[in-house]
N, C-alpha and C. Protein backbone atom coordinates (compact mmCIF):
# COMPACT_ATOMS: atom_id res chain seq x y z
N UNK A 1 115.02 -105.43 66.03
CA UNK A 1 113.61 -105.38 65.68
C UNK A 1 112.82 -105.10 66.97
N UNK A 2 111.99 -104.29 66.92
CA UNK A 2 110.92 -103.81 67.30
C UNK A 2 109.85 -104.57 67.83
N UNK A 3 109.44 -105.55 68.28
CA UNK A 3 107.85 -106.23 68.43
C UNK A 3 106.71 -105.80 69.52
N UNK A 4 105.85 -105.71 69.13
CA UNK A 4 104.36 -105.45 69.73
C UNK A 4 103.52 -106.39 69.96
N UNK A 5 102.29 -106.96 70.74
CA UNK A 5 101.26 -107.06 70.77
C UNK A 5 100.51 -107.03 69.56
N UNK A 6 99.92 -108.02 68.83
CA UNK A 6 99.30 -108.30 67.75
C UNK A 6 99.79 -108.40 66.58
N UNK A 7 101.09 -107.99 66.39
CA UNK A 7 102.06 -107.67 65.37
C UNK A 7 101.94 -109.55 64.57
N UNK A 8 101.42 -110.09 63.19
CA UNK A 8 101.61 -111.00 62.55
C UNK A 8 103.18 -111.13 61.56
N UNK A 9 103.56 -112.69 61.98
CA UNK A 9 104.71 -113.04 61.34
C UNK A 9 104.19 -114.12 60.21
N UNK A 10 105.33 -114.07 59.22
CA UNK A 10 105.39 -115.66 58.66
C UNK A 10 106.79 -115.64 59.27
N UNK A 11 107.18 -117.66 59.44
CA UNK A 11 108.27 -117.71 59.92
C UNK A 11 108.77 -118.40 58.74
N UNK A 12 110.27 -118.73 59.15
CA UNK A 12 111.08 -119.59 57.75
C UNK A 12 110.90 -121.25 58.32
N UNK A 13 109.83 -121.32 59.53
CA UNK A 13 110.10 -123.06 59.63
C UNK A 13 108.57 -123.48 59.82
N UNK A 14 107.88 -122.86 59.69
CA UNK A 14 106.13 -123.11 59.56
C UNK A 14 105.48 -121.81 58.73
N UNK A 15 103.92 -122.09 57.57
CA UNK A 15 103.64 -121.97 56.83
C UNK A 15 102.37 -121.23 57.38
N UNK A 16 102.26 -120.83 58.39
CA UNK A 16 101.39 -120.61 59.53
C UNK A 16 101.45 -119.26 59.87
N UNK A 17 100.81 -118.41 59.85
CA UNK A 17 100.96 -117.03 60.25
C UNK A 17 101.29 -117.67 61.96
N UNK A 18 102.32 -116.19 62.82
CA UNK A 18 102.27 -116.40 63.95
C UNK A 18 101.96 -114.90 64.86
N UNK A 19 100.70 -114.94 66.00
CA UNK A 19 100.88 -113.58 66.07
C UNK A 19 101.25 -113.76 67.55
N UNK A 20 101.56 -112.08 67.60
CA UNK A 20 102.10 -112.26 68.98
C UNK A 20 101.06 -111.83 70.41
N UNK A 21 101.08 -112.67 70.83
CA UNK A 21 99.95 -112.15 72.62
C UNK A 21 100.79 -112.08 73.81
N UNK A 22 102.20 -112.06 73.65
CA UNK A 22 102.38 -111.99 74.78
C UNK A 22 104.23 -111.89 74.75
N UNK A 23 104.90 -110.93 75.15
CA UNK A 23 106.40 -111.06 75.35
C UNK A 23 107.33 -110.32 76.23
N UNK A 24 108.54 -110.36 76.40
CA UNK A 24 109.39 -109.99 77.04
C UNK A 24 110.96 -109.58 76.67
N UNK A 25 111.23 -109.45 77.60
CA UNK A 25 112.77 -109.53 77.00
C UNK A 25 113.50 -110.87 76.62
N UNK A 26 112.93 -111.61 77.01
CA UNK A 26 113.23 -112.76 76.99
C UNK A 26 112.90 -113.37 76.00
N UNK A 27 111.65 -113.57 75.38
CA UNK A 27 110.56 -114.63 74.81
C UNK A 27 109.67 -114.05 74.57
N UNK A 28 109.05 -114.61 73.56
CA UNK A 28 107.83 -114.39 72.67
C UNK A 28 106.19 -115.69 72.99
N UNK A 29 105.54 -115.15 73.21
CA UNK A 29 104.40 -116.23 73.53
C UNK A 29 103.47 -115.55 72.25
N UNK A 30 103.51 -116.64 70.92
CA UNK A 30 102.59 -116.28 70.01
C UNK A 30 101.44 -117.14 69.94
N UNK A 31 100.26 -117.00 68.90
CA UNK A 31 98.93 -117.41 68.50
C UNK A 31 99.38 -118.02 67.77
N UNK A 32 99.05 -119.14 66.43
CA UNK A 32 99.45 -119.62 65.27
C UNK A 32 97.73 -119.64 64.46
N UNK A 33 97.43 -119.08 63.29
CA UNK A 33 96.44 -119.32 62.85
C UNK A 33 96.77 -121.09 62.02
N UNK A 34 95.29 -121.57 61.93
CA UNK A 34 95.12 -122.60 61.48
C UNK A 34 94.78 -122.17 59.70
N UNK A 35 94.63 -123.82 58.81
CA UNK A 35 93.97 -123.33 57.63
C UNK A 35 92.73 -122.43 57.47
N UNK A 36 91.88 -123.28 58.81
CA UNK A 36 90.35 -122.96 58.53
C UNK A 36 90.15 -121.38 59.12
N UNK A 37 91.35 -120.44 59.16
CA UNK A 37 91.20 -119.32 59.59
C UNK A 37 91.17 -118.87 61.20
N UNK A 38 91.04 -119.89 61.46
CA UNK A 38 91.26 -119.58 63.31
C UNK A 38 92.09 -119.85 64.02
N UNK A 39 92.48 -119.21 64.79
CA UNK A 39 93.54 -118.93 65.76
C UNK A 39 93.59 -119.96 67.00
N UNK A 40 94.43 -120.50 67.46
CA UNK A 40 95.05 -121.65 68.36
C UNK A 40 94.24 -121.60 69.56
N UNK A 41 94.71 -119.96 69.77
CA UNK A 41 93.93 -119.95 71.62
C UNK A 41 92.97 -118.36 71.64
N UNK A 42 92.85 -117.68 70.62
CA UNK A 42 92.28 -116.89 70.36
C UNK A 42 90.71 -117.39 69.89
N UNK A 43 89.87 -116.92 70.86
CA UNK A 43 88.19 -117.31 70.76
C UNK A 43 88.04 -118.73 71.60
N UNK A 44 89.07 -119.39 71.98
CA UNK A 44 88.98 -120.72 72.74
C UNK A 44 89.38 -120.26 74.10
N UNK A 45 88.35 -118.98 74.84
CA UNK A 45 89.35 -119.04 75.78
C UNK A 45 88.77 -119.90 77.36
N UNK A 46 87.87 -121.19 77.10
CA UNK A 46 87.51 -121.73 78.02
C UNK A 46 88.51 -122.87 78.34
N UNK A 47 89.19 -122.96 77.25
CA UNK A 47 89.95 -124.59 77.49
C UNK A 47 91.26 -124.53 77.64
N UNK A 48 91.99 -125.41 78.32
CA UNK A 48 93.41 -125.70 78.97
C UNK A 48 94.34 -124.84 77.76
N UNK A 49 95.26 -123.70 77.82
CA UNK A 49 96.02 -123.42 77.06
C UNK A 49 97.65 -123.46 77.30
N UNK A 50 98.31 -124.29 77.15
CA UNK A 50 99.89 -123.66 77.26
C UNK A 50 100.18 -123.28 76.21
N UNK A 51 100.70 -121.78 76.03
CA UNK A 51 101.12 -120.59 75.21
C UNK A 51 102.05 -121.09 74.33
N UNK A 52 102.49 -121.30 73.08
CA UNK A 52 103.36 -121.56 72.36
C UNK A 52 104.42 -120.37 72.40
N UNK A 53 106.11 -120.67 72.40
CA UNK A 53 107.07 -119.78 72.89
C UNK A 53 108.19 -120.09 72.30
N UNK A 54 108.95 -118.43 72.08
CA UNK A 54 110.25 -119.34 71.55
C UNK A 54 111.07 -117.75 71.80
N UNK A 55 112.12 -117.87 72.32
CA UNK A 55 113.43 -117.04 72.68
C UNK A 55 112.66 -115.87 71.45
N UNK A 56 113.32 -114.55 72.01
CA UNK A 56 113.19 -113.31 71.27
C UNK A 56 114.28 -113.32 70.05
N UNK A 57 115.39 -113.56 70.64
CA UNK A 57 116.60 -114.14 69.55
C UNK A 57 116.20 -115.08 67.84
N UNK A 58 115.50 -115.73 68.36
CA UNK A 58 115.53 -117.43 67.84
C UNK A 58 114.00 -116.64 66.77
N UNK A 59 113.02 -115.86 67.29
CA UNK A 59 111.66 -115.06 66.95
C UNK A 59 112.60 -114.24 65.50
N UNK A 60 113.26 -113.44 66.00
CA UNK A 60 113.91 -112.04 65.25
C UNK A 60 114.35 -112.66 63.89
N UNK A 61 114.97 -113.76 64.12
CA UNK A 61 116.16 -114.53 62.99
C UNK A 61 115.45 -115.19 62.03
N UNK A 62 114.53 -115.81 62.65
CA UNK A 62 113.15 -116.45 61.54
C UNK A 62 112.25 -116.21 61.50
N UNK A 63 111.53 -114.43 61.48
CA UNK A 63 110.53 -114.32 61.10
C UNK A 63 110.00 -113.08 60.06
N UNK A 64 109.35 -113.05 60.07
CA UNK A 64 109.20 -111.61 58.78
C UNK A 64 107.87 -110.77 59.29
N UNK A 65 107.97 -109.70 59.25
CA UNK A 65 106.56 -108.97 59.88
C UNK A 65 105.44 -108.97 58.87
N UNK A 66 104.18 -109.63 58.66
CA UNK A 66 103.45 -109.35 57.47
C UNK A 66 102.30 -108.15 57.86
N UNK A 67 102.07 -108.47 59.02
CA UNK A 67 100.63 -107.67 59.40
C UNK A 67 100.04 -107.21 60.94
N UNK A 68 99.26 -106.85 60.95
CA UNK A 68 99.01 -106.51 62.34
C UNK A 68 97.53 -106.51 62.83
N UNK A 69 96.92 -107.13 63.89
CA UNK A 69 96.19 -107.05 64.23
C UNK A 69 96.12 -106.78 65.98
N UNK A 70 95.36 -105.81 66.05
CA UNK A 70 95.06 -105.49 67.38
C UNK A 70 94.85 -106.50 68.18
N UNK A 71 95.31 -106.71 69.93
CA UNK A 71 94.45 -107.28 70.61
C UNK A 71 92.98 -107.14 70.97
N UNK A 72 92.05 -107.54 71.07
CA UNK A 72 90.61 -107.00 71.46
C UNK A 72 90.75 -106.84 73.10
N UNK A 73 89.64 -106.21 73.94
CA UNK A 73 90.02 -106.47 74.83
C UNK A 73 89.76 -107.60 75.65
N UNK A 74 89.02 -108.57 75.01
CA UNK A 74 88.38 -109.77 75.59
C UNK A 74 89.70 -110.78 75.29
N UNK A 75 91.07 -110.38 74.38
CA UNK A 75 92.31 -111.42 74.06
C UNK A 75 92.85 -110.53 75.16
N UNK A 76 93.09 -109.12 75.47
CA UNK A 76 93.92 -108.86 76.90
C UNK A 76 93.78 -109.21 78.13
N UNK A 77 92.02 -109.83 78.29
CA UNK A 77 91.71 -109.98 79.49
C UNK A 77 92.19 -111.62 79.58
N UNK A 78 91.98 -112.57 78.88
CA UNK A 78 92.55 -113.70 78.39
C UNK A 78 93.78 -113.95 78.48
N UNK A 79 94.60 -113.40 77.80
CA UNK A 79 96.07 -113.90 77.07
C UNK A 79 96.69 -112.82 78.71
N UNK A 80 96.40 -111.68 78.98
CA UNK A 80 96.94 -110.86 80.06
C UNK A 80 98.53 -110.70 80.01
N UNK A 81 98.74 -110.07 78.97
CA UNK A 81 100.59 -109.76 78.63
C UNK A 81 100.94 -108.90 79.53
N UNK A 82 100.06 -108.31 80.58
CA UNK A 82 100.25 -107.00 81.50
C UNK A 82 101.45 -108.37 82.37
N UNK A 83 101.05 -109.74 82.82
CA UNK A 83 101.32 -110.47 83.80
C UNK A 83 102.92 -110.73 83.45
N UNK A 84 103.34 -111.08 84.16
CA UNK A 84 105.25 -111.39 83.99
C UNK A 84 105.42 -112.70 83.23
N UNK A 85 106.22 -112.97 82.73
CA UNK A 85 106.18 -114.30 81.99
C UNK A 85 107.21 -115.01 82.95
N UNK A 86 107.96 -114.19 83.98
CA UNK A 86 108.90 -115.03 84.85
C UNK A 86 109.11 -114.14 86.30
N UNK A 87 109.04 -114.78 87.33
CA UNK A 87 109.05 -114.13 88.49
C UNK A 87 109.53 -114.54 89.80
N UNK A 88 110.04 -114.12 90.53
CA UNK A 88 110.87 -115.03 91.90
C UNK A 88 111.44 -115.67 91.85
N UNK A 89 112.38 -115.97 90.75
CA UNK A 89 113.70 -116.46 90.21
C UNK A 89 114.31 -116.02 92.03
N UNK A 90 115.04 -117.49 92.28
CA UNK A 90 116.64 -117.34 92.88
C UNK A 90 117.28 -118.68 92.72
N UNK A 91 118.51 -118.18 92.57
CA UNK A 91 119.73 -119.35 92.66
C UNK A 91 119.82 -120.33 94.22
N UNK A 92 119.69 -119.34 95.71
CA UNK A 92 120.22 -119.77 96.68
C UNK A 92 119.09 -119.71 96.87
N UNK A 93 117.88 -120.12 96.70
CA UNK A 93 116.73 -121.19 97.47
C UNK A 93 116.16 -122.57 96.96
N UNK A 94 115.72 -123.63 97.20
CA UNK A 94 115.67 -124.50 96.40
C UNK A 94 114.08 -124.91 97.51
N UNK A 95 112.86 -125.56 96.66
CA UNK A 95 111.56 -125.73 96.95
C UNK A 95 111.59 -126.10 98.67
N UNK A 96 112.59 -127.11 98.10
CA UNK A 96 112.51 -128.24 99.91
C UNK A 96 113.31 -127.67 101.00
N UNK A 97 113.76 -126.69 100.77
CA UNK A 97 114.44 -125.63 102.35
C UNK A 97 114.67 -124.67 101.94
N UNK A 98 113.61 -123.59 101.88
CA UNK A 98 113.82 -122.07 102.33
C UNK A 98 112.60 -121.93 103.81
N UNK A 99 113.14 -120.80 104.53
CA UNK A 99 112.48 -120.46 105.65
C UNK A 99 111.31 -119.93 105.43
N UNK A 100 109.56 -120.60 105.61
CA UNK A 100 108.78 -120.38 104.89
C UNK A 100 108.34 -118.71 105.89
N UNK A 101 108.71 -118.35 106.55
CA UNK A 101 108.58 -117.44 107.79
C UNK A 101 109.39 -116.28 107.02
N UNK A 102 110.46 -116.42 106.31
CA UNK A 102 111.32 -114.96 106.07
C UNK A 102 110.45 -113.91 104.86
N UNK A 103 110.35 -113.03 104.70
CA UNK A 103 109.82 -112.43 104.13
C UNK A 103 110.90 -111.96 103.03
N UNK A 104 110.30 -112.83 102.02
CA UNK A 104 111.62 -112.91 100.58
C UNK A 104 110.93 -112.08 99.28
N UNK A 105 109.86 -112.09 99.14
CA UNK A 105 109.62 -110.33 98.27
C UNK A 105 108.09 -110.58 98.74
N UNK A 106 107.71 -109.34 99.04
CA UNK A 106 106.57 -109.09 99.11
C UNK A 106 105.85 -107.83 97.73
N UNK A 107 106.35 -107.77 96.77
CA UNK A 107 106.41 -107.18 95.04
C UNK A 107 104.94 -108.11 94.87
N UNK A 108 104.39 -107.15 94.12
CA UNK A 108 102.90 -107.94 93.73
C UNK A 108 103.28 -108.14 92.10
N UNK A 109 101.96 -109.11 92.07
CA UNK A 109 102.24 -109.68 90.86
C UNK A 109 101.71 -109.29 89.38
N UNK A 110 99.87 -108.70 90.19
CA UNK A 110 99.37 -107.70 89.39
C UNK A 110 97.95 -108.68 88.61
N UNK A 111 97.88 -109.78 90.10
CA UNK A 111 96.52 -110.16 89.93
C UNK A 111 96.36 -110.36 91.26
N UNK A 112 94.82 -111.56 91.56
CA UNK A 112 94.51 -111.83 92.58
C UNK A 112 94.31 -113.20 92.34
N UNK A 113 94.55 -113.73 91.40
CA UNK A 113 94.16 -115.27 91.49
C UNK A 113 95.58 -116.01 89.79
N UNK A 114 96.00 -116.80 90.50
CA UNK A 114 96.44 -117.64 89.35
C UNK A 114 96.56 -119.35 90.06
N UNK A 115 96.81 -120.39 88.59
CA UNK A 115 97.24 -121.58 88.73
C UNK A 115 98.59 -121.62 89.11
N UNK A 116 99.04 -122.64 89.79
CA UNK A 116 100.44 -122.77 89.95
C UNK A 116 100.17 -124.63 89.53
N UNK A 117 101.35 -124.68 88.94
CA UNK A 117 101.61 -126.36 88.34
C UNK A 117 102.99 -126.80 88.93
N UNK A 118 103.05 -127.84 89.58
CA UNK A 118 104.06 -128.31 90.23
C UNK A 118 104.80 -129.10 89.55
N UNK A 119 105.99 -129.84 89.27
CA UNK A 119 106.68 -130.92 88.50
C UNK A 119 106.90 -131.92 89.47
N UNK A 120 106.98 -133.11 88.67
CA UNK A 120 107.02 -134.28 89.63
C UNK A 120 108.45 -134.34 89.68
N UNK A 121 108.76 -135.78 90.41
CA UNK A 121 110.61 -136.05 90.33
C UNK A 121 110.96 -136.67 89.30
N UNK A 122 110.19 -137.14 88.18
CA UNK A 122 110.50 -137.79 86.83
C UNK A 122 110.49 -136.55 86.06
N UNK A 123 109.90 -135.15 86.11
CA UNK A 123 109.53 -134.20 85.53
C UNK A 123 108.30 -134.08 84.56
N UNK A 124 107.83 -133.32 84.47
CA UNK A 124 106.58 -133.51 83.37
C UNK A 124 105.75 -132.62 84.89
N UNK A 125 104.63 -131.79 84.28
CA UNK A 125 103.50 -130.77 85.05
C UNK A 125 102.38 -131.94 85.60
N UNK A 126 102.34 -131.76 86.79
CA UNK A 126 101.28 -132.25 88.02
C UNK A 126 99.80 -131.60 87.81
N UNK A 127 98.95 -131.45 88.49
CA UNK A 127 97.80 -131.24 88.42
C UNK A 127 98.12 -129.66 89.01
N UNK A 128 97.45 -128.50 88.58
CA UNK A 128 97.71 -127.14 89.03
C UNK A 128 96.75 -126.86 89.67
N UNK A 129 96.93 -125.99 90.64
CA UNK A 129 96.19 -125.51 92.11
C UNK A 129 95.69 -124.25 92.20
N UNK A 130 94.86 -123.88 92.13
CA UNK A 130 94.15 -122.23 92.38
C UNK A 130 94.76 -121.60 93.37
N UNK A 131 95.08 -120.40 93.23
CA UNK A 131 96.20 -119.54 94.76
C UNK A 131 95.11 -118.20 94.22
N UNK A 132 94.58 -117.78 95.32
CA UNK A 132 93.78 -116.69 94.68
C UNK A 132 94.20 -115.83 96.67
N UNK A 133 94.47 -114.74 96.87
CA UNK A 133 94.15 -113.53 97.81
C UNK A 133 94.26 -112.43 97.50
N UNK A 134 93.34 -111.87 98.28
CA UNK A 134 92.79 -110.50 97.85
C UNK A 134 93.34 -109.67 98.78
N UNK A 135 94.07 -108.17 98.15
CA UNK A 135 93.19 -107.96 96.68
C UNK A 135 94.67 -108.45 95.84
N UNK A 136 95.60 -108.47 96.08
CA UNK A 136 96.79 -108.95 94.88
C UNK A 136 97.78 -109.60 95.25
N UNK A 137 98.04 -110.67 94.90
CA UNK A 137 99.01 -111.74 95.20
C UNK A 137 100.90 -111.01 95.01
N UNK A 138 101.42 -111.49 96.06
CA UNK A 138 102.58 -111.01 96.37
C UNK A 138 103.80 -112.03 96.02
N UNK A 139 104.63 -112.06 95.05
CA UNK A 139 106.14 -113.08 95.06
C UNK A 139 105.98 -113.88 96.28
N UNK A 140 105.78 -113.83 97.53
CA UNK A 140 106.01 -114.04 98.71
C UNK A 140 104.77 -114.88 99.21
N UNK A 141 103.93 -114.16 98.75
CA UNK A 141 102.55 -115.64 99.22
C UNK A 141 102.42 -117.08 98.13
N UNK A 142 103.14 -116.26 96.78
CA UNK A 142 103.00 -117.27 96.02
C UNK A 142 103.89 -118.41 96.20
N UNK A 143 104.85 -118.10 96.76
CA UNK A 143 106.60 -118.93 96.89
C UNK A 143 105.85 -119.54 98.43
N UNK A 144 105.12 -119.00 99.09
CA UNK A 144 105.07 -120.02 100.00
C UNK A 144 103.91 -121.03 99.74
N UNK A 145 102.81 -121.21 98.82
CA UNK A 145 102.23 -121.70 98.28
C UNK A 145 102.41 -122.82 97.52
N UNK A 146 103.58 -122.19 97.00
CA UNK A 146 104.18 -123.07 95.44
C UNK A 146 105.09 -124.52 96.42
N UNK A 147 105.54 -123.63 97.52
CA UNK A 147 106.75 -124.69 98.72
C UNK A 147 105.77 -125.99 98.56
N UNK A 148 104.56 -125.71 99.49
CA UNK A 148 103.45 -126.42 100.21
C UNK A 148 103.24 -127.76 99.08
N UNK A 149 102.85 -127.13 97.70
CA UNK A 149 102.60 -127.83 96.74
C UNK A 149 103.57 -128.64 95.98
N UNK A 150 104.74 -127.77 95.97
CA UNK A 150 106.32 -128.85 95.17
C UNK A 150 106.12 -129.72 96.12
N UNK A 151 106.59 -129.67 97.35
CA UNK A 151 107.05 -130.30 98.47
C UNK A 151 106.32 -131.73 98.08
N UNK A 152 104.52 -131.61 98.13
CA UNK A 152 103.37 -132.56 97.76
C UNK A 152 104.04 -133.33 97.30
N UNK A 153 104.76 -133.01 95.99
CA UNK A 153 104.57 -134.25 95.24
C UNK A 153 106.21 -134.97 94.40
N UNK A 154 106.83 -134.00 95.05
CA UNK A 154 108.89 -133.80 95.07
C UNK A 154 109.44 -133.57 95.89
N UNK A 155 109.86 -134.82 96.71
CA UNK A 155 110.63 -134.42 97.80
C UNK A 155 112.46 -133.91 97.42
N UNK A 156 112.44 -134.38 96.34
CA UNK A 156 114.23 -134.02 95.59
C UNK A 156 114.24 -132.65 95.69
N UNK A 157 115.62 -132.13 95.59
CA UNK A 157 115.91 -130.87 96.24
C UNK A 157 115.89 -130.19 94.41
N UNK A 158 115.44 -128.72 94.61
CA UNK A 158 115.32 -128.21 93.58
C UNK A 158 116.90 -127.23 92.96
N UNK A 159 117.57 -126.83 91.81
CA UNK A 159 118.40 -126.21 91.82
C UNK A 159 117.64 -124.60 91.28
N UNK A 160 117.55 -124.14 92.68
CA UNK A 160 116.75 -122.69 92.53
C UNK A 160 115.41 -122.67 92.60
N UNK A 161 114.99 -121.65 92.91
CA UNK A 161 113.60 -121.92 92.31
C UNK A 161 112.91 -120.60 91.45
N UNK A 162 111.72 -120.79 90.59
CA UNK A 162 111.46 -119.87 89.86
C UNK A 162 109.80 -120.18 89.50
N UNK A 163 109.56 -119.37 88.68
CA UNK A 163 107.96 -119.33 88.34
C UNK A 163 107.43 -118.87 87.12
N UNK A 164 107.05 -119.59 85.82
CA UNK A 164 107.64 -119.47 84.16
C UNK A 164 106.02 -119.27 83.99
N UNK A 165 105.21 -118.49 83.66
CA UNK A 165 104.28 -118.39 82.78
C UNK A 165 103.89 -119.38 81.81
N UNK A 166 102.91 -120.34 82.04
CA UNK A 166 102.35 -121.64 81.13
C UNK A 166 101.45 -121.12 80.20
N UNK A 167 100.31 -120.25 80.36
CA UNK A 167 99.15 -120.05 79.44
C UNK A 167 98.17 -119.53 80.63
N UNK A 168 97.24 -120.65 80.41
CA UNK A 168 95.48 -120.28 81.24
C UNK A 168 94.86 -121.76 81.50
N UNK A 169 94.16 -121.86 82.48
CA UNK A 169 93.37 -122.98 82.48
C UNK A 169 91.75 -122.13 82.99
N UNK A 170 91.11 -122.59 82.72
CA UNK A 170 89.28 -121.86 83.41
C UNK A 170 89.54 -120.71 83.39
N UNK A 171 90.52 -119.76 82.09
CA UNK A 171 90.55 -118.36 82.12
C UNK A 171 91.47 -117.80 83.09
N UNK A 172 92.18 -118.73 83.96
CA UNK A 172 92.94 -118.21 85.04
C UNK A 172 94.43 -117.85 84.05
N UNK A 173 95.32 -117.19 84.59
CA UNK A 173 96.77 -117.34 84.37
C UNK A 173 97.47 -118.45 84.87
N UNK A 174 98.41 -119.30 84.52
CA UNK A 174 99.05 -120.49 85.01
C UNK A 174 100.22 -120.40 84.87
N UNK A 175 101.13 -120.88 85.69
CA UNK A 175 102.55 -120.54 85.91
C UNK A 175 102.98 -122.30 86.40
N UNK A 176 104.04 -122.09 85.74
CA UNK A 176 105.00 -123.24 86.08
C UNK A 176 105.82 -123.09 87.47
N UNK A 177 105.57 -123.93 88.55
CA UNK A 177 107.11 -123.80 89.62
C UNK A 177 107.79 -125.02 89.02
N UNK A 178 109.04 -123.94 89.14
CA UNK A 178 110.18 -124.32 88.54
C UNK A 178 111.51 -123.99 89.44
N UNK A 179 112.61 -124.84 88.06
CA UNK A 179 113.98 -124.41 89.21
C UNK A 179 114.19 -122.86 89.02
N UNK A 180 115.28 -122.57 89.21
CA UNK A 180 115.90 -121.19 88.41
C UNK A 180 116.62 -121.54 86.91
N UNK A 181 116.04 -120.78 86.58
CA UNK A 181 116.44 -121.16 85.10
C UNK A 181 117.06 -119.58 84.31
N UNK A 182 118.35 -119.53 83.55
CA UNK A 182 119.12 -118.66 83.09
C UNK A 182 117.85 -118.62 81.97
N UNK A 183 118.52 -117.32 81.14
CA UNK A 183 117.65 -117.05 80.21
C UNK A 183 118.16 -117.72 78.78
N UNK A 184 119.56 -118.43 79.16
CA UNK A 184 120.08 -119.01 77.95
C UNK A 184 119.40 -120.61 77.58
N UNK A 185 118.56 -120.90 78.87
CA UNK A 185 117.73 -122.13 78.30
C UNK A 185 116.64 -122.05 76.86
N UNK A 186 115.99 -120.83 76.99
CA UNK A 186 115.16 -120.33 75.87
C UNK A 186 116.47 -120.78 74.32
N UNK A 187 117.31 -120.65 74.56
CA UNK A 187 118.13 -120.99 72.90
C UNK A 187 118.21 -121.99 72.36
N UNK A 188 117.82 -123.13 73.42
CA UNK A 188 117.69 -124.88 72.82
C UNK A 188 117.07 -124.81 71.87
């Protein structure tokens, strides 16, 4: 199957239209309309959003295509599916010792400003931090950013590290630092 940008599902485990704003090869980041006709994070785009998601696999198997609606461009500037849903994945670095001096990608990201959210050592998302330079943020400024901030508040050593697409907070894009994570975690 085929999926797009705005493309509406019914699924076989909610009663809920689901549309799509955002995906990959990986994963699907959909909308869910409510009874009263409105959409989850569509027209709400002032307030805290983490994106509802579920493996492309896990999407395909339970859902049915009913309909389609365009993004507007005020849901592209919002939802921003242009942005990566995962980025600076590695196995052999972990938060609390890589050389913050080596130049490990300098690949832009294809903004100038996002949240980064740190995890504590019990796990669960910390308070997220504005990283904004101009004119476009690089793998490489963000990973040394993200160090500064894990470090804050986890001194435990990380297995990998990586950077998962959360949603939006104040309209920004927000990203999870994270470990490295295979793409077979999405199948839980």
């Amino acid at each position: 199957m085929h999926m797009r940008l705005g493309e509406i599902y019914r699924t076989d485990f909610d009663d809920r239209p689901f549309r799509i704003i955002g995906l990959d090869e990986h994963e699907v980041f959909y909308d869910c309309m409510w009874e009263r006709g409105q959409w989850t994070f569509s027209g709400n785009f002032k307030v805290k959003s983490i994106y509802y998601r579920m493996s492309i696999e896990l999407f395909e198997t339970k859902s049915k295509l009913i309909d389609f609606q365009e993004l507007t461009t005020e849901e592209h500037r919002f939802f921003r599916p242009d942005l990566p849903m995962r980025f600076g994945r590695s196995k052999q670095l972990n938060w609390n010792n890589f050389d913050s001096g080596k130049n490990h990608n300098s690949q832009e990201i294809g903004t100038d400003k996002i949240i980064l959210v740190p995890y504590g050592p019990n796990g669960g998302y910390k308070r997220g931090t504005t990283v904004e330079l101009k004119p476009n943020l690089t793998v490489q400024e963000v990973a040394l950013k993200a160090k500064e901030l894990q470090e804050a508040v986890n001194n435990q050593e990380s297995k990998g590290i990586g950077f998962y697409r959360l949603g939006t907070q104040r309209g920004i894009p927000s990203y999870a630092i994270g470990e490295y994570l295979d793409t077979n975690w999405l199948r839980l």
